[in-house]
PDB file of N, CA and C in Angstrom:
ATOM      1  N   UNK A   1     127.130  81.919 124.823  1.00  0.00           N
ATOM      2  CA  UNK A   1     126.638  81.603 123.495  1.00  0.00           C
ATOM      3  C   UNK A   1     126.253  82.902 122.790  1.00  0.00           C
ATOM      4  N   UNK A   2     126.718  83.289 121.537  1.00  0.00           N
ATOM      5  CA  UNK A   2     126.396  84.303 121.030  1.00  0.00           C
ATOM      6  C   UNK A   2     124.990  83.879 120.208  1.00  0.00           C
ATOM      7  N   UNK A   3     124.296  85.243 120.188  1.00  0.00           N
ATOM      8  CA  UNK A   3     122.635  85.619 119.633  1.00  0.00           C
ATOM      9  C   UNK A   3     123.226  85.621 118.104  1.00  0.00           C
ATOM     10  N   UNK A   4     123.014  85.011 117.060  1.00  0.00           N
ATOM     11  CA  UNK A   4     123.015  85.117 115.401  1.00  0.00           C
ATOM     12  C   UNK A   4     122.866  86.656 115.533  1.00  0.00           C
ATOM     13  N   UNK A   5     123.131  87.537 114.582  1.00  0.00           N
ATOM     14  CA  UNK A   5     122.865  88.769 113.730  1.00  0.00           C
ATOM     15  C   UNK A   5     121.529  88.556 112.750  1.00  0.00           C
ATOM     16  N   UNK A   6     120.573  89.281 113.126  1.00  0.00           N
ATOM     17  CA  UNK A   6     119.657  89.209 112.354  1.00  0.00           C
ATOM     18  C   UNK A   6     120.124  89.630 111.296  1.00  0.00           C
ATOM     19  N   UNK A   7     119.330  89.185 109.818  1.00  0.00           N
ATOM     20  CA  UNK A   7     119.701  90.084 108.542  1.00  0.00           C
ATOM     21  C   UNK A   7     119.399  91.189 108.427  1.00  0.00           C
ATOM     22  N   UNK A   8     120.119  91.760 107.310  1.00  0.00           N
ATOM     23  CA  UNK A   8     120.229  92.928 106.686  1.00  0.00           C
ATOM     24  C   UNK A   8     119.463  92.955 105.657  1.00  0.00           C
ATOM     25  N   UNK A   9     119.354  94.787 105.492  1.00  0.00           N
ATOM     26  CA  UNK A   9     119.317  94.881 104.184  1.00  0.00           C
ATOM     27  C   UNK A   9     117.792  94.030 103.343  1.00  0.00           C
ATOM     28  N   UNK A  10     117.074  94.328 104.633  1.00  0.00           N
ATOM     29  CA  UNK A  10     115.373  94.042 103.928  1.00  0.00           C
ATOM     30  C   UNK A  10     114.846  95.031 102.825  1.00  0.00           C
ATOM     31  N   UNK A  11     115.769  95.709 102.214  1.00  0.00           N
ATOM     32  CA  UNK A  11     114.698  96.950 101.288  1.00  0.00           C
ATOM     33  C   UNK A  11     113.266  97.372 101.273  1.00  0.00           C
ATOM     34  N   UNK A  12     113.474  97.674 102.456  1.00  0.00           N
ATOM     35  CA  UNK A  12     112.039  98.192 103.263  1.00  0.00           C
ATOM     36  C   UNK A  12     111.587  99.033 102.200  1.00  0.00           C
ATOM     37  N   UNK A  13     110.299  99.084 101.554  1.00  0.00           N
ATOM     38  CA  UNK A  13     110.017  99.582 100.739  1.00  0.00           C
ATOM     39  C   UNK A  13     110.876 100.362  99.835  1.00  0.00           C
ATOM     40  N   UNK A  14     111.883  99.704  99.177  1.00  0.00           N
ATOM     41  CA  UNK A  14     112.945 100.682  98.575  1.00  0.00           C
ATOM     42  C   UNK A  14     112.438 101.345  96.889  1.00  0.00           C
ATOM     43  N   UNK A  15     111.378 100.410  96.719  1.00  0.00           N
ATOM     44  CA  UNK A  15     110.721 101.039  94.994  1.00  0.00           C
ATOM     45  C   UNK A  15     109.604 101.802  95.975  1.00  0.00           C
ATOM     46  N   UNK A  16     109.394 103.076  96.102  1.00  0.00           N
ATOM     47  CA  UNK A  16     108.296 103.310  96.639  1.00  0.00           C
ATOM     48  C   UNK A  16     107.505 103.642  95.562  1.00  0.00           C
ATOM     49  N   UNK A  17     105.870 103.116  95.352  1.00  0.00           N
ATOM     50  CA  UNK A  17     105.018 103.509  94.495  1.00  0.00           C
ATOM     51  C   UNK A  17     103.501 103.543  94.799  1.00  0.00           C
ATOM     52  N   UNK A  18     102.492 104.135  94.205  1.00  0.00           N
ATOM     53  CA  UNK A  18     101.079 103.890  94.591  1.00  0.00           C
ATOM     54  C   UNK A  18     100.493 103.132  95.951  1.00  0.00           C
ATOM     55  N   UNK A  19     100.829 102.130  95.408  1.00  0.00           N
ATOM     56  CA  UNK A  19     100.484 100.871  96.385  1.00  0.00           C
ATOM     57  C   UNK A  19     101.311 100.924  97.767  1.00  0.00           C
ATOM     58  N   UNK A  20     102.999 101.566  97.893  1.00  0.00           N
ATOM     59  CA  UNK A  20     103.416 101.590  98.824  1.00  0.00           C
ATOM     60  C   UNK A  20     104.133 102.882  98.961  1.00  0.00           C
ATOM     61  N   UNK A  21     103.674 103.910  99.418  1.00  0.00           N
ATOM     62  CA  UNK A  21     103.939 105.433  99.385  1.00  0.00           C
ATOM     63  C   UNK A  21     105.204 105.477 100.652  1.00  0.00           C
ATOM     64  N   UNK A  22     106.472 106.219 100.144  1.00  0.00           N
ATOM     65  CA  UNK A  22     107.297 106.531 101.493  1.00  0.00           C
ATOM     66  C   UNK A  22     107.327 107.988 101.486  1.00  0.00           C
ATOM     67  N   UNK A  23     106.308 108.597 102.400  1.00  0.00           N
ATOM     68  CA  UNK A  23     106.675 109.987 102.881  1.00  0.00           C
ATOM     69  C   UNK A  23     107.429 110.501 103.876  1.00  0.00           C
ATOM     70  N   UNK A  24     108.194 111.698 103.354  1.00  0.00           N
ATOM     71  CA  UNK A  24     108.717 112.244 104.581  1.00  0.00           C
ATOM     72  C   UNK A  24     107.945 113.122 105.513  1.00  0.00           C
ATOM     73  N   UNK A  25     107.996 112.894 106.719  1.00  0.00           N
ATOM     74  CA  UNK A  25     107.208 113.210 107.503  1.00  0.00           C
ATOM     75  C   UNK A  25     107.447 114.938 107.458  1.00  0.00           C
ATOM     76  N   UNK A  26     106.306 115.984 108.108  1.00  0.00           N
ATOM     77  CA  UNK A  26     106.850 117.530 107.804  1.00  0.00           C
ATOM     78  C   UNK A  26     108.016 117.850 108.865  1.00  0.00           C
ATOM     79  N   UNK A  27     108.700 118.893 108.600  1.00  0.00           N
ATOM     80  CA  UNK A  27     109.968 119.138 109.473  1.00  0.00           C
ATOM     81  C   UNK A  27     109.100 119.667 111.115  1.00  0.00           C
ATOM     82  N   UNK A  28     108.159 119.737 111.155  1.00  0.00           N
ATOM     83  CA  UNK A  28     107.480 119.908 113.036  1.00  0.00           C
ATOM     84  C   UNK A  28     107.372 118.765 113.661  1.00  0.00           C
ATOM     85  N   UNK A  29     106.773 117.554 112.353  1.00  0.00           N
ATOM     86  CA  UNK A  29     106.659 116.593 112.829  1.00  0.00           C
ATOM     87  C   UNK A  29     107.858 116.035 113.364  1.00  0.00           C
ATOM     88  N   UNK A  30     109.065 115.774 112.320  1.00  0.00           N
ATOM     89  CA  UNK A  30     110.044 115.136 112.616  1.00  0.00           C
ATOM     90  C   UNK A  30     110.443 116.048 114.052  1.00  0.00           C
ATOM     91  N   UNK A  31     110.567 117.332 114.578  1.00  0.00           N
ATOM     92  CA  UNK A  31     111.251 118.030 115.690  1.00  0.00           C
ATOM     93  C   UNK A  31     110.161 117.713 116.871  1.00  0.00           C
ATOM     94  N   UNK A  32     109.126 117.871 116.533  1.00  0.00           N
ATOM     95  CA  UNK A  32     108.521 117.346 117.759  1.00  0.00           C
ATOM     96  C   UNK A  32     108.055 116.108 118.318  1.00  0.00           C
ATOM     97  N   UNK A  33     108.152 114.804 116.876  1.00  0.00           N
ATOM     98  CA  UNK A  33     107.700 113.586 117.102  1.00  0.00           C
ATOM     99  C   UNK A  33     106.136 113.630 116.860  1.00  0.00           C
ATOM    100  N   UNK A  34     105.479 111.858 117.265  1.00  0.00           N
ATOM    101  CA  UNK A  34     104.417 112.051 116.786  1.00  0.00           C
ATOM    102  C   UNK A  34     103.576 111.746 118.174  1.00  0.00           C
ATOM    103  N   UNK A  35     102.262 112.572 118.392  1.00  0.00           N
ATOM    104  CA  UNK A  35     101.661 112.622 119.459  1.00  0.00           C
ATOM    105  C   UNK A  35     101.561 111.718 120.163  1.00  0.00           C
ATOM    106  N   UNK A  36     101.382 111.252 121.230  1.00  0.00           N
ATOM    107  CA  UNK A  36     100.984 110.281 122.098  1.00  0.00           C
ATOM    108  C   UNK A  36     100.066 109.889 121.820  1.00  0.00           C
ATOM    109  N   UNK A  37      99.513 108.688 121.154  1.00  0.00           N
ATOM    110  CA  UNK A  37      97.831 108.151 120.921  1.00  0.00           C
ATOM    111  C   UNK A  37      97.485 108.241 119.343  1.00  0.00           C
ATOM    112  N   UNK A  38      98.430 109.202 119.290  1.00  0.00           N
ATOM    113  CA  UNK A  38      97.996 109.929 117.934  1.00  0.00           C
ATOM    114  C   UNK A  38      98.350 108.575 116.194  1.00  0.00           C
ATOM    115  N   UNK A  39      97.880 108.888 115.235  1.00  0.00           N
ATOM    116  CA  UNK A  39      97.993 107.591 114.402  1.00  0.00           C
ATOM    117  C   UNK A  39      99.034 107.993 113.383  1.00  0.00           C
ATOM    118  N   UNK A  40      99.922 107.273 113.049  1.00  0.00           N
ATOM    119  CA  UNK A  40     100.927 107.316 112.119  1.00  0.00           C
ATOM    120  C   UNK A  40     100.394 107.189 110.997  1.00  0.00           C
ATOM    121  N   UNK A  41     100.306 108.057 109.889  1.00  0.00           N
ATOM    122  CA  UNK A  41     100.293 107.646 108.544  1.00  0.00           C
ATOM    123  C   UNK A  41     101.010 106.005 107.895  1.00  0.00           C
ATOM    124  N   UNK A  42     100.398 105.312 106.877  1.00  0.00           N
ATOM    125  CA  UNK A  42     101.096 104.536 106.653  1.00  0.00           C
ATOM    126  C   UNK A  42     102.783 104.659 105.798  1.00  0.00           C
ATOM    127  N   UNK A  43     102.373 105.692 104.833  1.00  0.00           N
ATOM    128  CA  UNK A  43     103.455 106.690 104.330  1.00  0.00           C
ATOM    129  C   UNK A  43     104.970 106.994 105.189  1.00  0.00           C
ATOM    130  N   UNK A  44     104.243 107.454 106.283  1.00  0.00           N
ATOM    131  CA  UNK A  44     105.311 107.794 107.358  1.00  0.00           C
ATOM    132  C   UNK A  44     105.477 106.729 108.098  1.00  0.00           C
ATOM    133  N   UNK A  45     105.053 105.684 108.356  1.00  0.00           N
ATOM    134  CA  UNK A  45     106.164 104.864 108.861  1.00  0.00           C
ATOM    135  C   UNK A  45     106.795 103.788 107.721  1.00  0.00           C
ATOM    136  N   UNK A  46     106.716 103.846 107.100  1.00  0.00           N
ATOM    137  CA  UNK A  46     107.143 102.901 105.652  1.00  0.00           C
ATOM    138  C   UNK A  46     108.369 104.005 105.368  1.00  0.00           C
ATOM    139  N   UNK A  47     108.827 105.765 105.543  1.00  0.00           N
ATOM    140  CA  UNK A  47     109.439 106.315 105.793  1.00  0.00           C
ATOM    141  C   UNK A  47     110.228 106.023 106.495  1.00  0.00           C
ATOM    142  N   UNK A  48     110.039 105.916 107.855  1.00  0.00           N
ATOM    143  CA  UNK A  48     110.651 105.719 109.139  1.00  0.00           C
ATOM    144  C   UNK A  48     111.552 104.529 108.921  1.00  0.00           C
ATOM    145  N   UNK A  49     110.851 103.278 108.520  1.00  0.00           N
ATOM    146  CA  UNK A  49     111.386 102.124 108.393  1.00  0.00           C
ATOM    147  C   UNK A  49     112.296 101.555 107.646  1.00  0.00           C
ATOM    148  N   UNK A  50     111.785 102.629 106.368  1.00  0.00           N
ATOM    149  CA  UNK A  50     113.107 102.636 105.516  1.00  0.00           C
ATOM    150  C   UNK A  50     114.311 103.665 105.886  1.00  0.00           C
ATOM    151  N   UNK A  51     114.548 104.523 107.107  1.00  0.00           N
ATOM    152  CA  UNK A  51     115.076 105.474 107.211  1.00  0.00           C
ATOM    153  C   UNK A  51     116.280 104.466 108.386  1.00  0.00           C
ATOM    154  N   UNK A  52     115.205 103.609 109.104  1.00  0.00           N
ATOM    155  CA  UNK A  52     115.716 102.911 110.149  1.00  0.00           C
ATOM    156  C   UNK A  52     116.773 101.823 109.352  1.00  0.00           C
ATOM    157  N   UNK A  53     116.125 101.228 108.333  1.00  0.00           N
ATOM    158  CA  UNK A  53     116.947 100.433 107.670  1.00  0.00           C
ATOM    159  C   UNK A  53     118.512 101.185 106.778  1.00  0.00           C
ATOM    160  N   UNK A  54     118.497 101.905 106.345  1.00  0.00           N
ATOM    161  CA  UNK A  54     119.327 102.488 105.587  1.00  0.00           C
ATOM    162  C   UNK A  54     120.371 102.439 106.753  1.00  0.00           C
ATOM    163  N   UNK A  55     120.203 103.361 107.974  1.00  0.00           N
ATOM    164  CA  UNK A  55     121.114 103.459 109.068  1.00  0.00           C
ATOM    165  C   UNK A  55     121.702 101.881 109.195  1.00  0.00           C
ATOM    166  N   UNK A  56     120.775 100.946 109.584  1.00  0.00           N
ATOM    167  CA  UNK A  56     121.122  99.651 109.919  1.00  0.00           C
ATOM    168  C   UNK A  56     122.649  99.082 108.812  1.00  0.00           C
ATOM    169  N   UNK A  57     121.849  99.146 107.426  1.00  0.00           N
ATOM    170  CA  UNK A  57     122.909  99.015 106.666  1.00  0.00           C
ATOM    171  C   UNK A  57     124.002  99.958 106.513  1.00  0.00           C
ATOM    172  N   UNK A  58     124.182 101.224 107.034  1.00  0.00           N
ATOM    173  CA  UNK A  58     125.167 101.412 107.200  1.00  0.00           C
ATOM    174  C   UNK A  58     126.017 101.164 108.158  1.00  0.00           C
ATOM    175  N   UNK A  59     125.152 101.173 109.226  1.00  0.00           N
ATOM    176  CA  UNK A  59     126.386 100.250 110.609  1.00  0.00           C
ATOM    177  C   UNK A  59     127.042  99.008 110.415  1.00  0.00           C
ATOM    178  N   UNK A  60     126.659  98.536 109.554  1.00  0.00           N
ATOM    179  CA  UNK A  60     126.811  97.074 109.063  1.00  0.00           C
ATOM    180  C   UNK A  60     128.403  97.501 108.163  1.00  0.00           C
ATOM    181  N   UNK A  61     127.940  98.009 107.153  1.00  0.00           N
ATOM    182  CA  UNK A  61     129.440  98.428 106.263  1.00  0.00           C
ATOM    183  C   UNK A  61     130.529  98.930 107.244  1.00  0.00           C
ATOM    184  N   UNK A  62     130.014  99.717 108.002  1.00  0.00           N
ATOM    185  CA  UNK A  62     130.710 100.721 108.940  1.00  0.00           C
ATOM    186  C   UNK A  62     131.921 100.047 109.607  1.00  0.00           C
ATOM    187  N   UNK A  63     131.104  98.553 110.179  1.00  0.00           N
ATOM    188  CA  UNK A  63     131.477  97.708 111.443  1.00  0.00           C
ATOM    189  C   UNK A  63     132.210  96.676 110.396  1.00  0.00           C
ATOM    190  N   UNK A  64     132.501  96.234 109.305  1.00  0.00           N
ATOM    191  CA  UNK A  64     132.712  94.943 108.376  1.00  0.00           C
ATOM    192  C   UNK A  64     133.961  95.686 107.658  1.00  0.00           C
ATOM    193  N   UNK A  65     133.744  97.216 107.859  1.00  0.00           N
ATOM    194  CA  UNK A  65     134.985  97.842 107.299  1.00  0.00           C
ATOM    195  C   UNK A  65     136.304  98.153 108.718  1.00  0.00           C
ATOM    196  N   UNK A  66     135.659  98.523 109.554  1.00  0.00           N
ATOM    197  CA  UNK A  66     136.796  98.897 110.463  1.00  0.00           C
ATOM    198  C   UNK A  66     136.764  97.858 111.768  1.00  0.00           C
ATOM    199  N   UNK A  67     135.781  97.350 112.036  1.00  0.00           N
ATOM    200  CA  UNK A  67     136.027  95.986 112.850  1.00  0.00           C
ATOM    201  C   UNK A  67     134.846  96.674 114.611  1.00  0.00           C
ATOM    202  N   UNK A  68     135.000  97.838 114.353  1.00  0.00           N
ATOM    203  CA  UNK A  68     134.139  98.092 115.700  1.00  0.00           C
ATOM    204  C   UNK A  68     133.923  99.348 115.611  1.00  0.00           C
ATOM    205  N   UNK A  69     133.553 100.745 116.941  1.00  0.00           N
ATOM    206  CA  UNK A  69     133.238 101.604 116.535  1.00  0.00           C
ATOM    207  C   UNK A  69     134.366 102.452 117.221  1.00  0.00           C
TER     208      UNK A  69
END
């Protein structure tokens, strides 16, 4: 039995504004990651998530255009 495909294409914070800030994290952060224990900005993962999503939707076009990888 195949698992459904979850959806796509949630526009994870795609208007970013005041109320929902998407920062990019600094270039040490991104090379070294974020500490063990340590607390994520909300900024930076509303970043992340939209960074995660963008990829998602592109595997999606990727895979709907050529059939696999």
């Amino acid at each position: 039995m195949a698992i459904p495909r979850p959806p796509t294409n949630s526009d994870w914070c795609s208007a970013p504004d005041a109320s929902h800030p998407r920062v990019e994290p600094t270039a040490p952060t991104k090379a070294a990651g974020w500490v063990a224990g340590g607390r994520v900005s909300a900024a930076n993962l509303n970043w992340l998530l939209y960074n995660f999503d963008q990829w998602t939707d592109w595997f999606d076009e990727f895979i709907a255009n050529n059939g696999s990888f």
